[in-house]
Protein backbone atom coordinates (compact mmCIF):
# COMPACT_ATOMS: atom_id res chain seq x y z
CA UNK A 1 0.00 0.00 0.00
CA UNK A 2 1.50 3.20 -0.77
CA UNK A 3 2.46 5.73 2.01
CA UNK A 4 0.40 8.58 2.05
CA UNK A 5 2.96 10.63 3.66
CA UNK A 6 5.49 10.31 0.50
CA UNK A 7 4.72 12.59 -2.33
CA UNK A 8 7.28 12.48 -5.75
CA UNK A 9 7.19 14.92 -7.82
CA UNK A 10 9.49 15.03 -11.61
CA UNK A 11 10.50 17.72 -14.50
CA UNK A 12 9.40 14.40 -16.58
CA UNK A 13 6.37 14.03 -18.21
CA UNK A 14 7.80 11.46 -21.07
CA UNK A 15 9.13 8.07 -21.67
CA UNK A 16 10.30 6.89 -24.74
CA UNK A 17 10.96 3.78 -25.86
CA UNK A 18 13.64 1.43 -25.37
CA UNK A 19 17.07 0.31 -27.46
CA UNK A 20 17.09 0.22 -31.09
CA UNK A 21 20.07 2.12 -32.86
CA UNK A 22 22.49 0.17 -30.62
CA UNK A 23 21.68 -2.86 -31.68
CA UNK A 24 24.65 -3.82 -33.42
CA UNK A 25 26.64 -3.49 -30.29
CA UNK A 26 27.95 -7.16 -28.77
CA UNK A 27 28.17 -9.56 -26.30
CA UNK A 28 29.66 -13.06 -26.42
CA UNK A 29 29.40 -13.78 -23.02
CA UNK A 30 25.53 -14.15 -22.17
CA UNK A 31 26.42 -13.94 -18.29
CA UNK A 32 25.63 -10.38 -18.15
CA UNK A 33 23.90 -10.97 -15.05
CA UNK A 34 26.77 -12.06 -12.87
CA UNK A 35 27.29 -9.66 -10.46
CA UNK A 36 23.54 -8.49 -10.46
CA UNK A 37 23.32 -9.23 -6.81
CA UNK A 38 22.24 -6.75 -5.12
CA UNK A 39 18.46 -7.21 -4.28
CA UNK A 40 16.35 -4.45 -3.27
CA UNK A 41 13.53 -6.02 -1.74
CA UNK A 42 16.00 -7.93 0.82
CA UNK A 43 17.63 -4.58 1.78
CA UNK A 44 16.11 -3.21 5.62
CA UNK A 45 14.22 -0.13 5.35
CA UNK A 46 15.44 2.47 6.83
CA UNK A 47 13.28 4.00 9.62
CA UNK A 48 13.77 8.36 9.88
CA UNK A 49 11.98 10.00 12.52
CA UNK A 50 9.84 12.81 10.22
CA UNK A 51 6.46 12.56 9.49
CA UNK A 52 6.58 12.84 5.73
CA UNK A 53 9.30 12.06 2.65
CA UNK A 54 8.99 13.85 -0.26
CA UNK A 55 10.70 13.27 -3.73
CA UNK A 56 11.91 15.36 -6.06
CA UNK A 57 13.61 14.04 -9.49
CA UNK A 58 15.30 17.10 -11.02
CA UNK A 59 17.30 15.53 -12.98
CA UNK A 60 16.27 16.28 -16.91
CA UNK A 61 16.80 13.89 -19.45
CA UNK A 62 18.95 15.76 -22.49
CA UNK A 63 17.90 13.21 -25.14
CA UNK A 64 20.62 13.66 -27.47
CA UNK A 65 23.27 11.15 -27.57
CA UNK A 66 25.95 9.78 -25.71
CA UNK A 67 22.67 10.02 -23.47
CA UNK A 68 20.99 6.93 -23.42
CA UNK A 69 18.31 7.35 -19.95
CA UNK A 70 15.37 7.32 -22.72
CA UNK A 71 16.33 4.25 -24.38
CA UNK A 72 16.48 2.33 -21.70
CA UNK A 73 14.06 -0.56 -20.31
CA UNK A 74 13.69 1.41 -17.16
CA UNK A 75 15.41 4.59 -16.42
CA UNK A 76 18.32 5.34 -13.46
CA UNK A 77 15.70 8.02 -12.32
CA UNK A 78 12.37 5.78 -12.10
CA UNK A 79 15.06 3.38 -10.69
CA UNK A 80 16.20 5.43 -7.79
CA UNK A 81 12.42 6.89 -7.00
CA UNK A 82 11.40 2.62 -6.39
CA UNK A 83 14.66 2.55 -3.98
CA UNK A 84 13.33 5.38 -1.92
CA UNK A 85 9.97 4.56 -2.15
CA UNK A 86 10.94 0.96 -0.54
CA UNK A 87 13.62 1.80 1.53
CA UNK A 88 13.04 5.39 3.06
CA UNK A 89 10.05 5.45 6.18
CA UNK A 90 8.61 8.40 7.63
CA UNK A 91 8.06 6.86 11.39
CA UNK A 92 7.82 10.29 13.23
CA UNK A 93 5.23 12.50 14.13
CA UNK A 94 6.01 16.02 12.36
CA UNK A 95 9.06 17.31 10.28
CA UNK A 96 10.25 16.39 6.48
CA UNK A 97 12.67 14.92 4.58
CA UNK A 98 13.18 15.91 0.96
CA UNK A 99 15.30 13.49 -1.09
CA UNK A 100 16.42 14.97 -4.20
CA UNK A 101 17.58 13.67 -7.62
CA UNK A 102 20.55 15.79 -8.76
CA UNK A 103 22.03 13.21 -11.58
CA UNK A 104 20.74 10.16 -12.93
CA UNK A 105 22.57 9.66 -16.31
CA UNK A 106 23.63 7.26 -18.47
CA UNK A 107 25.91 7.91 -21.02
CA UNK A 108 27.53 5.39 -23.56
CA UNK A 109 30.93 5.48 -25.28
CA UNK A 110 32.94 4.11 -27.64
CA UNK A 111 36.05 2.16 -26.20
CA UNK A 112 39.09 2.61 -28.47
CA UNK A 113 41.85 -0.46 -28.95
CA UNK A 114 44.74 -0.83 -31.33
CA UNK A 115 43.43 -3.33 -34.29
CA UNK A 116 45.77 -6.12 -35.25
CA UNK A 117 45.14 -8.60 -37.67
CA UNK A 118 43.81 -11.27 -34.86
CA UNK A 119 40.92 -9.13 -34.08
CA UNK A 120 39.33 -9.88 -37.35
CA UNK A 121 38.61 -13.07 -35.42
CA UNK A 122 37.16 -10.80 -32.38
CA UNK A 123 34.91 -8.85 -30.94
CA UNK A 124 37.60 -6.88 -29.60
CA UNK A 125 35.92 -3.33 -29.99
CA UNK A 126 33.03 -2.50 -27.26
CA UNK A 127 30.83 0.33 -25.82
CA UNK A 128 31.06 1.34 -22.34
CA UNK A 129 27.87 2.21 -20.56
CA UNK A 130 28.25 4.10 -17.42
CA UNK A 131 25.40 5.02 -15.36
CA UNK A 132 25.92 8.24 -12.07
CA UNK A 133 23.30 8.68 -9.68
CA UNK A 134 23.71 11.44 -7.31
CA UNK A 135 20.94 12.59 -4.84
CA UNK A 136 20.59 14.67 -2.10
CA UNK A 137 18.95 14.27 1.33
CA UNK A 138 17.44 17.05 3.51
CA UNK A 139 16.05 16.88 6.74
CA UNK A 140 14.45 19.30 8.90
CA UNK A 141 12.03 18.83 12.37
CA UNK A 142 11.36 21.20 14.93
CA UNK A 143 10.27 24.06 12.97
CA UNK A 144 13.38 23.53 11.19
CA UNK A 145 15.41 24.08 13.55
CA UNK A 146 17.01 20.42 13.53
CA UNK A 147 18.02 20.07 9.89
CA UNK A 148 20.48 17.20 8.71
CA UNK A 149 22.32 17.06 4.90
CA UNK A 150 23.42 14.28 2.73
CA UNK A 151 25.08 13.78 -0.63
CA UNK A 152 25.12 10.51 -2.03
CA UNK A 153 26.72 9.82 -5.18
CA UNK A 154 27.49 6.25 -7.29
CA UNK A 155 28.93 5.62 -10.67
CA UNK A 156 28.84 2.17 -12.26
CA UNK A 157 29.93 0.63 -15.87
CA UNK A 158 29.75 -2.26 -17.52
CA UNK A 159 31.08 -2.83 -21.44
CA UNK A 160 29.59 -5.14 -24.65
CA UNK A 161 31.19 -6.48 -27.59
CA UNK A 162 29.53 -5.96 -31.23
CA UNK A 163 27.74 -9.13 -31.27
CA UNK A 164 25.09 -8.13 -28.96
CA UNK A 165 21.57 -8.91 -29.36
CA UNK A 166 19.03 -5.79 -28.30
CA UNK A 167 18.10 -8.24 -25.43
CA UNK A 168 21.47 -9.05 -24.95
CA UNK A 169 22.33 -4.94 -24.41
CA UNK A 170 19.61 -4.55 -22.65
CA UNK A 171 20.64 -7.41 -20.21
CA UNK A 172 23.66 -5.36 -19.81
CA UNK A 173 21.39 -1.63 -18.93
CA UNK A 174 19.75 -3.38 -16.36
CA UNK A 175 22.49 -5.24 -14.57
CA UNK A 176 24.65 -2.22 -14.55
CA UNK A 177 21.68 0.36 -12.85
CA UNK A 178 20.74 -2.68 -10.66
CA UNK A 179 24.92 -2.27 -9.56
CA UNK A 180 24.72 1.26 -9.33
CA UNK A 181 21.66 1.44 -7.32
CA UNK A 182 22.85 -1.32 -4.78
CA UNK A 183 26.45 1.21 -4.61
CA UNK A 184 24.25 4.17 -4.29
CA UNK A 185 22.35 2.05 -1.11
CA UNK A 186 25.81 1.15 0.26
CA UNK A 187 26.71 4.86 0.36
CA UNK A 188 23.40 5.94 1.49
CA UNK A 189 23.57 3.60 4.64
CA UNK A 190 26.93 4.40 5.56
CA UNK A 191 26.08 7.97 5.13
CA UNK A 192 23.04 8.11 7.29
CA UNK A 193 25.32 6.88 10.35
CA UNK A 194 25.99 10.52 11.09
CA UNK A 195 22.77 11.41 11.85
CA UNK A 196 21.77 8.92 14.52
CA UNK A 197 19.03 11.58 15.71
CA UNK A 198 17.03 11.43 12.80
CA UNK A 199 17.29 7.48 12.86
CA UNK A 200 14.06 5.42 14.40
């Protein structure tokens, strides 16, 4: 059931669809999902003493390339809103906390090798996909006259050969902002240590 006391709010009002020009991009090694480990919906919420949590993606999408957030199966933005939906909980009785998307791109590049005669017989040349999330946290009770401040930030990337399917590539996407996110939690926990007063 969703909290009443959490409100989201986005400069978004789009979503285009996934992959296509990238399709020719590769992978020969179908374990793309090897180090998808982390798993949200394992992870302990994490209990702040304010009565509400609002959400604020700023983060605009540019839509030109080497941007690639609108092409993918699920964006790093929608993807960071579901972690603090399911992890952040208002448990107090009055005061806010604002968490705020600052960066949520994902941006891929070519990655550039000498070429020898062998790698005719390779898929030696790639694209790198690297996804940054950076958000903010804000919290203020008592009138404000408590407030508490934290900036988490988490890069991740992951590469594919030519060969690559669309599923294949997309495969990739979604391990790599399933990494970042479970970075961006690591930070965010360690993080919220300093602030034992805000912590239920």
């Amino acid at each position: 059931m969703a909290n009443k006391n959490i409100k989201v709010s986005s400069r978004r009002s789009f979503n285009i669809g996934i992959v296509s020009f990238f399709a020719l991009l590769g992978l020969k090694d179908k374990s793309v999902l090897a180090d998808n480990v982390f798993k949200l919906m394992d992870m302990e919420p994490i209990k702040i003493t304010v009565k509400s949590l609002k959400i604020q993606d700023l983060y605009a999408m540019p839509l030109v390339d080497p941007y690639v957030e609108h092409r993918m199966r699920r964006s790093p933005s929608d993807a960071l809103i579901g972690w603090a939906h399911t992890i952040l909980r208002p448990i107090g009785t009055e005061g806010t906390a604002i968490f705020k998307i600052l960066d949520a791109s994902a941006i891929v590049s070519n990655i550039n090798s000498d070429f020898t005669f062998l790698d005719l017989f390779k898929n030696k040349q790639s694209s790198k996909i690297t996804i940054k999330l950076s958000g903010k946290l804000e919290l203020f009770r008592d009138n404000n006259k408590e407030t508490g401040y934290l900036d988490i930030v988490a890069t991740s990337n992951k590469t594919a050969p030519e060969s690559a399917s669309i599923t294949q590539l997309e495969e990739i996407w979604d391990s790599n902002l399933n990494n970042v996110i479970g970075k961006f939690d690591k930070e965010f926990r360690d993080q919220i240590k300093v602030l034992p007063q805000f912590l239920g």
